[in-house]
Protein backbone atom coordinates (compact mmCIF):
# COMPACT_ATOMS: atom_id res chain seq x y z
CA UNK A 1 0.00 0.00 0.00
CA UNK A 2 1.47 3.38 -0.85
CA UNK A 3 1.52 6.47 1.93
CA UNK A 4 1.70 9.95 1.53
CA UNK A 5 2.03 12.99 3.36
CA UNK A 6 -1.38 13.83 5.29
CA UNK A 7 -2.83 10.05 5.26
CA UNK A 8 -4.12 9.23 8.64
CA UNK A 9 -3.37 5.76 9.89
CA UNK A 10 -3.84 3.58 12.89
CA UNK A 11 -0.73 1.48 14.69
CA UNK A 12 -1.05 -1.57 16.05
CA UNK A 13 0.68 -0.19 19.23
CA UNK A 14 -1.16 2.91 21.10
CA UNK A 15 0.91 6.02 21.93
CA UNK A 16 1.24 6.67 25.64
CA UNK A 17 -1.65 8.85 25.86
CA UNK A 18 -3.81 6.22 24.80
CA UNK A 19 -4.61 7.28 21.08
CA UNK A 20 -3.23 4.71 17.96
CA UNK A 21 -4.75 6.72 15.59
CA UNK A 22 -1.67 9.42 13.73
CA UNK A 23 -0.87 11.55 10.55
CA UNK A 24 1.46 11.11 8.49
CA UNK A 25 3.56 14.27 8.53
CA UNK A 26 6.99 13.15 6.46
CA UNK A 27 7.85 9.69 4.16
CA UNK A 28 11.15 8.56 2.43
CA UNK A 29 13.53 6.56 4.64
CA UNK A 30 11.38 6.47 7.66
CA UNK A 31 8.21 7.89 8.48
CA UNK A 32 7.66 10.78 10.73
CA UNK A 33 3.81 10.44 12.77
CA UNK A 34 1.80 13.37 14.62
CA UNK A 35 -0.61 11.78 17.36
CA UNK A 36 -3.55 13.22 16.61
CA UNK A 37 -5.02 13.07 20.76
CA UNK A 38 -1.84 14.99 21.83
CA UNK A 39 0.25 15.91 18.38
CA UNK A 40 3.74 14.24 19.74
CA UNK A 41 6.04 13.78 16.91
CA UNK A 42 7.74 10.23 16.63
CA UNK A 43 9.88 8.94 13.72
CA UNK A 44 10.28 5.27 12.78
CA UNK A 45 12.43 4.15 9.59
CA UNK A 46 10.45 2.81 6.84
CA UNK A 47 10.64 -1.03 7.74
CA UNK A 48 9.00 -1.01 10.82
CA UNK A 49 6.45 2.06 10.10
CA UNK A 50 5.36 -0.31 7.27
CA UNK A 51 4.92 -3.26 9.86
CA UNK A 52 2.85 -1.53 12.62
CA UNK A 53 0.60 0.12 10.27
CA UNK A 54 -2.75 -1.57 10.50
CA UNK A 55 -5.22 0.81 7.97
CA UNK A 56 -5.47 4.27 6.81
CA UNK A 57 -8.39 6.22 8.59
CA UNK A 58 -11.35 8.16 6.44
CA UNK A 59 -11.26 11.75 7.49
């Protein structure tokens, strides 16, 4: 499945404050996520950002 910049997806693994649901904010060699509960940047390389993905999210 192919990604791009403003796609929102859900993770199999929920962020700390309790939200798996995040937008894509940067792709290439890894992926950069915004929570969307409390907008906390994380960046995973592309291998394992392609692995936790689960489904992108309607808006």
């Amino acid at each position: 499945m192919e990604y791009n910049i403003g796609d929102k997806v859900r993770l199999k693994k929920q962020h700390p404050c309790g939200n798996r649901d995040f937008e894509i904010v940067r792709v290439g060699v890894d992926f950069k996520f915004k929570c969307l509960k409390c907008e906390h940047v994380i960046v995973l390389d592309r291998q394992k950002a392609l692995k936790i993905i689960t489904k992108k999210i309607e808006n």
